[in-house]
Protein backbone atom coordinates (compact mmCIF):
# COMPACT_ATOMS: atom_id res chain seq x y z
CA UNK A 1 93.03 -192.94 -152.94
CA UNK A 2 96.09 -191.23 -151.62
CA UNK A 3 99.58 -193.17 -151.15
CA UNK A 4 102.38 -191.01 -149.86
CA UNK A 5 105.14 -194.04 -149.87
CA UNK A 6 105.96 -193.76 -153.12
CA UNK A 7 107.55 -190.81 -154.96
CA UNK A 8 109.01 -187.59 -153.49
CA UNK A 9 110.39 -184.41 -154.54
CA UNK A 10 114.11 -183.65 -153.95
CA UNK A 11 114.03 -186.04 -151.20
CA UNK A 12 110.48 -184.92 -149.70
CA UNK A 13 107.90 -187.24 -149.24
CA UNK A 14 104.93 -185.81 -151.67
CA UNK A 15 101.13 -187.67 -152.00
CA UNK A 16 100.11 -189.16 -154.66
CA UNK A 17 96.17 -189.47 -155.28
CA UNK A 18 93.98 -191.47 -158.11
CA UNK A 19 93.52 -194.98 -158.84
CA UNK A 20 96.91 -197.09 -158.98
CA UNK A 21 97.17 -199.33 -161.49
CA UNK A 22 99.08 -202.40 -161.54
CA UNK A 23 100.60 -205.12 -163.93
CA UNK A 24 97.53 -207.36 -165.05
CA UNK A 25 94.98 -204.50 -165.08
CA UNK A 26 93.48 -203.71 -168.38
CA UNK A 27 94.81 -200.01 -168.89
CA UNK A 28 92.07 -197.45 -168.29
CA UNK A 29 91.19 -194.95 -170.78
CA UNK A 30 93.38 -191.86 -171.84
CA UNK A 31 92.16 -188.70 -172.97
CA UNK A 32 94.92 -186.11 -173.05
CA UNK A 33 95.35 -183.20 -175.70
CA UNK A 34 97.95 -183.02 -178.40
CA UNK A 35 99.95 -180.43 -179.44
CA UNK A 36 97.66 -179.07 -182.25
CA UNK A 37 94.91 -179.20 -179.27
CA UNK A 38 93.25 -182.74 -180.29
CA UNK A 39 92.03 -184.81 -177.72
CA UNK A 40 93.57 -188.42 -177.82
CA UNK A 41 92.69 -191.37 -176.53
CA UNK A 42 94.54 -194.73 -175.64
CA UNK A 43 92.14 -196.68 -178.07
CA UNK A 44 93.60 -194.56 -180.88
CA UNK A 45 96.66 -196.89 -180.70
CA UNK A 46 94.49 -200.35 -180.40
CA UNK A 47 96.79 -202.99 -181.83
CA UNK A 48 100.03 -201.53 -180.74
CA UNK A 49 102.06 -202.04 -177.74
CA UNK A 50 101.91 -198.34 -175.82
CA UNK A 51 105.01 -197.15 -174.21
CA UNK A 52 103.47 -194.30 -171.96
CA UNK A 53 106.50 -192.11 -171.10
CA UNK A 54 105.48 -189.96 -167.71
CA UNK A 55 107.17 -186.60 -166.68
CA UNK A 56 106.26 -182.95 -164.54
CA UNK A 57 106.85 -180.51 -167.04
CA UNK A 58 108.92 -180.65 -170.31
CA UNK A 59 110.62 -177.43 -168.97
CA UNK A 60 113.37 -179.22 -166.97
CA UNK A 61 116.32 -180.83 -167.60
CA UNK A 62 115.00 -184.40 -166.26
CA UNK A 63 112.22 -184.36 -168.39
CA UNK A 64 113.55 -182.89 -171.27
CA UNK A 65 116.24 -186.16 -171.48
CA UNK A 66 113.33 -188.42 -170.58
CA UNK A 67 111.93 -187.45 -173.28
CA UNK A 68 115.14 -187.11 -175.74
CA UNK A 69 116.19 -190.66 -174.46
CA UNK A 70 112.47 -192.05 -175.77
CA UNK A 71 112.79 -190.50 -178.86
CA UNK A 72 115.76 -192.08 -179.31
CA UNK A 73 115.17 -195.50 -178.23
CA UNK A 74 111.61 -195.83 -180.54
CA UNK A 75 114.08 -195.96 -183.44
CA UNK A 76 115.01 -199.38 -182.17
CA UNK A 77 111.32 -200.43 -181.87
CA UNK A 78 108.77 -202.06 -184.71
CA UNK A 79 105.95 -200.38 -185.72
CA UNK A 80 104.21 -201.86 -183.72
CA UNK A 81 105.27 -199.74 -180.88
CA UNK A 82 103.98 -196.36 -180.17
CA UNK A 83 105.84 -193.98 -178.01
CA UNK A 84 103.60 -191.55 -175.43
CA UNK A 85 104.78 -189.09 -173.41
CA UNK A 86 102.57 -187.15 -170.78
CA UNK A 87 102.67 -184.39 -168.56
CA UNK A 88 100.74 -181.83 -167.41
CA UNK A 89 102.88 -179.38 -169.70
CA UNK A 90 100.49 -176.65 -171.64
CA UNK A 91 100.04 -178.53 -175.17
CA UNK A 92 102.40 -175.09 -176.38
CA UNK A 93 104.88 -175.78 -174.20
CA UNK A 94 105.22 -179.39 -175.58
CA UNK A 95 105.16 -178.70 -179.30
CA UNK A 96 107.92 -175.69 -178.45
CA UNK A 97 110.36 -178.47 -176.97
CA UNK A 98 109.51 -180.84 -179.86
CA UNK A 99 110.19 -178.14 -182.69
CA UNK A 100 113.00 -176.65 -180.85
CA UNK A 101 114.85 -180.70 -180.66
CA UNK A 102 113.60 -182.19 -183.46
CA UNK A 103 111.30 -184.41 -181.58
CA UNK A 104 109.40 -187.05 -184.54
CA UNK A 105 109.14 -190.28 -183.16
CA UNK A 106 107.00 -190.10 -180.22
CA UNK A 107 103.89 -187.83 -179.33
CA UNK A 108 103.58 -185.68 -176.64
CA UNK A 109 100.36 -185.51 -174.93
CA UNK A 110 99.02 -183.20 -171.77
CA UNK A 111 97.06 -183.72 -169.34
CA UNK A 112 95.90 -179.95 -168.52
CA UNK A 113 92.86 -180.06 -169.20
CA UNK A 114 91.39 -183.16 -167.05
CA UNK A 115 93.84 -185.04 -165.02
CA UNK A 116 92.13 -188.06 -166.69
CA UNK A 117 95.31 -189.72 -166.74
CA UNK A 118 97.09 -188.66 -163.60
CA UNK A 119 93.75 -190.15 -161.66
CA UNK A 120 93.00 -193.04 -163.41
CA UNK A 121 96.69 -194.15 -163.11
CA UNK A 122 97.46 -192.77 -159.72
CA UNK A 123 100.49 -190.51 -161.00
CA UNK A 124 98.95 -187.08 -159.91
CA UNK A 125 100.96 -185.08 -157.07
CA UNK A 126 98.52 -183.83 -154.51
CA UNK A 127 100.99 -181.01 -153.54
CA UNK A 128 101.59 -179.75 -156.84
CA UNK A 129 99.01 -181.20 -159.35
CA UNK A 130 102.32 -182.60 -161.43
CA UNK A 131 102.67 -185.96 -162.65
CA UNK A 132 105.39 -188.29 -160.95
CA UNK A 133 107.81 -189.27 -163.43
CA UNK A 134 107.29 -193.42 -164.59
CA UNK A 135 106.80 -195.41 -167.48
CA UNK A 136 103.50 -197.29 -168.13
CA UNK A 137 103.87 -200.47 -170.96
CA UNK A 138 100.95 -201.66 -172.33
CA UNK A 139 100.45 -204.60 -174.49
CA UNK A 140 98.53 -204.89 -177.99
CA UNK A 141 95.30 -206.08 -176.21
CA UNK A 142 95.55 -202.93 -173.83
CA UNK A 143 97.25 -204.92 -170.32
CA UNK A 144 99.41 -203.37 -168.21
CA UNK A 145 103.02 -205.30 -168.39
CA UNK A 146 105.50 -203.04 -166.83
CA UNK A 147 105.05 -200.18 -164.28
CA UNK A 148 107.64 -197.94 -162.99
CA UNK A 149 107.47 -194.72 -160.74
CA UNK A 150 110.93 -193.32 -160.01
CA UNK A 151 111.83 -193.22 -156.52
CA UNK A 152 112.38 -189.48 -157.04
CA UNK A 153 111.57 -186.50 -159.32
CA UNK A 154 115.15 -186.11 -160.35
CA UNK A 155 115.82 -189.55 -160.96
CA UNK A 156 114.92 -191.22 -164.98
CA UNK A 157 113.30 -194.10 -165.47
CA UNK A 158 115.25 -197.24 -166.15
CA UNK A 159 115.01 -196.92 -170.22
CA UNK A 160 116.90 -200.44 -170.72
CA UNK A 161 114.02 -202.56 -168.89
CA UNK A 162 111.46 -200.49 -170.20
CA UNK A 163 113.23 -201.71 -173.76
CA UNK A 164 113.51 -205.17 -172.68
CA UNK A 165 109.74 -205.50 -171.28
CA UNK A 166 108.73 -203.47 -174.80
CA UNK A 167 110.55 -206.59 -177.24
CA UNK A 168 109.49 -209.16 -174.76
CA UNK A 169 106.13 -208.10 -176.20
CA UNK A 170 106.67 -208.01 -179.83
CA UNK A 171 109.44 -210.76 -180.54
């Protein structure tokens, strides 16, 4: 499926192809590689709430606070909550920007390899093969309770309501 109505680049209308999800779905599968080259799946996390944090490459400013900001904010979170970040970012490139800022309370995860995720959750840019930026929450039993796509690539995601839907799941 291809939707080009919902995310652009700098202003420019880009496609975005793969099966969109949507708030009620059980979440589909993940298998993305860490940064010691592991594959990882969704089901690792069974029994926590999944914050899926989604950027285009670590290498830019937007992403880089995306995923500063997340780190930041899972302090506030139980442990129940598990913080996920993915891009399409070599699995290198991701542990560089997590040594390099101190990165410890989330895990970054890349899609490289398959696109698993950036298909099965319609976030992959046809023009580019990138990820749109967005947060996915899941819930404990693996539903999809919050969704958001940014209206562009150089705008973050709203952190606060991605917060907000995160306790309304474990208060």
């Amino acid at each position: 499926m291809e939707r080009d109505n919902i995310f652009t680049v700098k202003g420019t209308r880009v496609t975005l192809v793969g099966n969109p999800i949507k708030v009620g779905d059980i979440a589909p599968e993940i298998v993305a590689t860490d940064n010691a080259l592991n594959d990882v799946k969704l089901s690792d996390f069974k029994d926590k709430v999944v914050v899926l944090s989604i950027f285009p490459s670590i290498d830019t400013p937007v992403c880089a606070t995306q995923t500063r900001t997340f780190n930041k904010r899972a302090t506030e979170l139980s442990k129940d909550v598990v913080i996920l970040t993915i891009s399409k970012d070599l699995p290198f490139a991701l542990g560089r920007f997590c040594a390099a800022e101190g990165i410890k309370n989330i895990h970054t995860l890349s899609d490289y390899k398959f696109s698993k995720f950036g298909l099965d959750y319609g976030f992959l840019i046809k023009e580019n093969q990138l990820l749109a930026r967005g947060v996915v929450v899941i819930d404990k039993k693996g539903v999809i309770r919050h969704i958001e796509i940014t209206k562009d690539i150089l705008d973050e995601p709203d952190y606060d309501r991605t917060i907000a839907a995160v306790k309304a799941l474990i208060d």
